[in-house]
N, C-alpha and C. Protein backbone atom coordinates (compact mmCIF):
# COMPACT_ATOMS: atom_id res chain seq x y z
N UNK A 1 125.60 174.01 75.35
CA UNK A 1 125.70 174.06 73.90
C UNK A 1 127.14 173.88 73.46
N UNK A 2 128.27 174.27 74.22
CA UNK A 2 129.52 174.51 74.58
C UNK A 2 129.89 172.92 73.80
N UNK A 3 129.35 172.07 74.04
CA UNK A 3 129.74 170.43 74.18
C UNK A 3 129.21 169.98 73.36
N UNK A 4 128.22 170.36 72.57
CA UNK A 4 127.14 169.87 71.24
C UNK A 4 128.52 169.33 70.21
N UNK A 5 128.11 168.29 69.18
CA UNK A 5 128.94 167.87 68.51
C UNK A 5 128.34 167.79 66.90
N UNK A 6 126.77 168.49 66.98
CA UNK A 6 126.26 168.57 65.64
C UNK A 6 127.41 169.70 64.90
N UNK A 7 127.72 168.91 64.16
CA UNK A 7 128.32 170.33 62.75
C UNK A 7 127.69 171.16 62.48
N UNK A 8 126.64 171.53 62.09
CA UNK A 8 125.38 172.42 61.70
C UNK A 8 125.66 173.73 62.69
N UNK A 9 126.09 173.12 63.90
CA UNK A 9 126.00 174.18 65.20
C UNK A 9 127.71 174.69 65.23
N UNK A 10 128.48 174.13 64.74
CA UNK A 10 129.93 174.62 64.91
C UNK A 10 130.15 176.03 65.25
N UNK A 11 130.02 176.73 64.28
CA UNK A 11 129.44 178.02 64.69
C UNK A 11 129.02 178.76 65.76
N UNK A 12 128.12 178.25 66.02
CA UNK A 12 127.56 178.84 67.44
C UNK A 12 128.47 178.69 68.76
N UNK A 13 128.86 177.20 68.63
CA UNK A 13 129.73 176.66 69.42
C UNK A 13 130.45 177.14 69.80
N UNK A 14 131.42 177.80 68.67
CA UNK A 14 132.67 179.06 68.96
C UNK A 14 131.88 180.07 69.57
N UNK A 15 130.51 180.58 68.69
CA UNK A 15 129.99 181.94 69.56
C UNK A 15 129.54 182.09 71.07
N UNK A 16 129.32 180.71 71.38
CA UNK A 16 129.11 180.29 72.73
C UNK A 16 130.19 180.49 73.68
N UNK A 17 131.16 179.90 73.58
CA UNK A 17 132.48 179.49 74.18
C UNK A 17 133.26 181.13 74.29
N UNK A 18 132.80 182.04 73.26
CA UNK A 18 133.90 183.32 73.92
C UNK A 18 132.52 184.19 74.48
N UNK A 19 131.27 184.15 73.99
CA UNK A 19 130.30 184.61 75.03
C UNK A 19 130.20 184.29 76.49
N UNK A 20 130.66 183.45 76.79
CA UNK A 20 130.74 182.79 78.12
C UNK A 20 132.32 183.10 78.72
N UNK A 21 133.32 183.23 78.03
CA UNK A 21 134.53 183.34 78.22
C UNK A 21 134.57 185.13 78.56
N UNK A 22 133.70 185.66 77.68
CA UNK A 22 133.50 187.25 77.98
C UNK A 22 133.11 187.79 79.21
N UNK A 23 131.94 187.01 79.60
CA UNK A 23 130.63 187.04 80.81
C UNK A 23 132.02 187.26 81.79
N UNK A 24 131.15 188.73 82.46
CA UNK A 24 131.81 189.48 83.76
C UNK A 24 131.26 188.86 84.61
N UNK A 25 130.24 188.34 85.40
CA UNK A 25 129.55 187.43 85.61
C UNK A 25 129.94 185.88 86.41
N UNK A 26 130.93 185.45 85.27
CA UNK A 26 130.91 184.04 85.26
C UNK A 26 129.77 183.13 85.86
N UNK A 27 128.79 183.74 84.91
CA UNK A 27 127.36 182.72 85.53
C UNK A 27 127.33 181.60 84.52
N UNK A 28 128.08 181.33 83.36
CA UNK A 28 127.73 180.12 82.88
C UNK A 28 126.94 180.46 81.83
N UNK A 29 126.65 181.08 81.82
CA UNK A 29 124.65 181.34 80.90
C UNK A 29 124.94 182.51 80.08
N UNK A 30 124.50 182.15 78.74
CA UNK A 30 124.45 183.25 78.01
C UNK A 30 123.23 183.37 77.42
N UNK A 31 122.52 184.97 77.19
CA UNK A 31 121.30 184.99 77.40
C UNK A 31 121.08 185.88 75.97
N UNK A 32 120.19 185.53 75.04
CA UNK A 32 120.20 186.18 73.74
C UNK A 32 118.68 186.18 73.38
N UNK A 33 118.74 187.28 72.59
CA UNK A 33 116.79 187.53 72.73
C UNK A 33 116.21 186.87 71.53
N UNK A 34 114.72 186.79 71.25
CA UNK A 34 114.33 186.23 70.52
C UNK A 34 114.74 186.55 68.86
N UNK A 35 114.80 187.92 68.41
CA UNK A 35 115.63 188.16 67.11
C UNK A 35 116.97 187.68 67.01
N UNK A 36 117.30 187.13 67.75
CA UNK A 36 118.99 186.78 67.43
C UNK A 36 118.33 185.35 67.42
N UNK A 37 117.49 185.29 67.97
CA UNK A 37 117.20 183.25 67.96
C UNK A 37 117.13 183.35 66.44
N UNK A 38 115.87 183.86 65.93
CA UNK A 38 115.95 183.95 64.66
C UNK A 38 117.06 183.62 63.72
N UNK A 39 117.73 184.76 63.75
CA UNK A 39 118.81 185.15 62.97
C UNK A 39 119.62 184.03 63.20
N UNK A 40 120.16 182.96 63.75
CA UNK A 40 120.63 182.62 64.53
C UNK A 40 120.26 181.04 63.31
N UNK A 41 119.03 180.94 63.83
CA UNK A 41 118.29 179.82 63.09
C UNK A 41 118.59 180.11 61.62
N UNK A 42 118.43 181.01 61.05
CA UNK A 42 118.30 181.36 59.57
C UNK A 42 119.75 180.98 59.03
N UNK A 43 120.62 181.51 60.18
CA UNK A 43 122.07 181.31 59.76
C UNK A 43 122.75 179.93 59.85
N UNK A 44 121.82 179.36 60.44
CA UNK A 44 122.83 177.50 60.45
C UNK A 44 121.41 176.72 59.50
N UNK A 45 120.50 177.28 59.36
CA UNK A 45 119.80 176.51 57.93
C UNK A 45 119.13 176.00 59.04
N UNK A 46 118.39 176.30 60.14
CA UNK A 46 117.35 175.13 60.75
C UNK A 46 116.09 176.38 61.32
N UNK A 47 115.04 175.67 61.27
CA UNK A 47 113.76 176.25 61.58
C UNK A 47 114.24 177.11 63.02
N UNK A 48 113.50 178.02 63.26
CA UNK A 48 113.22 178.87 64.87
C UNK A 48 113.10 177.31 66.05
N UNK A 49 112.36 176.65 65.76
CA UNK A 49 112.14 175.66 66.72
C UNK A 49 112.91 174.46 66.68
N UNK A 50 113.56 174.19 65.55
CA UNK A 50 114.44 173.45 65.72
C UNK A 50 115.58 173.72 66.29
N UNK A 51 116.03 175.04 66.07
CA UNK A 51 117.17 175.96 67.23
C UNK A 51 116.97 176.20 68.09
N UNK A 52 115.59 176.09 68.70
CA UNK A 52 115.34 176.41 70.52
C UNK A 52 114.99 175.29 70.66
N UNK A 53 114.93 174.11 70.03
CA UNK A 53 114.77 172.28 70.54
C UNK A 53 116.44 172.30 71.49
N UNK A 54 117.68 172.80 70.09
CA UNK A 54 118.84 172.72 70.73
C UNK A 54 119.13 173.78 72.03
N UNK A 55 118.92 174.96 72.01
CA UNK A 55 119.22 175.51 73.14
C UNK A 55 119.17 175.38 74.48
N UNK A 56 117.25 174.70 74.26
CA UNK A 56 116.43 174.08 75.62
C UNK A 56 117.46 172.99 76.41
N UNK A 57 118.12 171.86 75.34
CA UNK A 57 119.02 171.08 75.65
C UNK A 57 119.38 171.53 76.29
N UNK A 58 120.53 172.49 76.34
CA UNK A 58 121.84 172.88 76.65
C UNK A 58 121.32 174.15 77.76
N UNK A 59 119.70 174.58 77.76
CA UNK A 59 120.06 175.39 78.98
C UNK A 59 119.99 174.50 80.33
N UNK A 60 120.52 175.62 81.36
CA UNK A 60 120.36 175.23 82.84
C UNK A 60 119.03 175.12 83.29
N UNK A 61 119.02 174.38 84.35
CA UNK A 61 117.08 173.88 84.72
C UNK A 61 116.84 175.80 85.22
N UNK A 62 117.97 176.41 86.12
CA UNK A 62 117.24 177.65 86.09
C UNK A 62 117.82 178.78 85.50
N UNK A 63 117.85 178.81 84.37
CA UNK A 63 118.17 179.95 83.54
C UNK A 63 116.44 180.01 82.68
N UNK A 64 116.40 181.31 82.53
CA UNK A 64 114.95 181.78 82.10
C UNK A 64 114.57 181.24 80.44
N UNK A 65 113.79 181.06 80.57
CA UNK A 65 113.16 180.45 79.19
C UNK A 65 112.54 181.27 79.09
């Protein structure tokens, strides 16, 4: 998601980039539950499924869906 270049997502982009920069971890993957998808969606103006169209993109083949 880190690399997405939609404007709409700018936002997230940053929230992505220090969520991942935070991760004790360093697994790459940041993992957020379905109310934040929501919230998430509501906050850049696009449907629930149009925000998990983008996420699906951007996840790893094995990070949990």
């Amino acid at each position: 998601m880190t690399r997405s270049r939609q404007p709409e997502l700018r936002q997230f982009r940053r929230w992505a980039r220090k969520r991942l920069a935070d991760d004790p971890d360093g697994s790459g993957v940041a993992c957020i539950d379905r109310a934040i998808v929501q919230e998430m969606a509501a906050l850049f103006g696009l449907s629930r499924s149009e925000f998990l169209g983008h996420l699906f993109r951007f996840t790893p083949e094995l990070a949990p869906q």
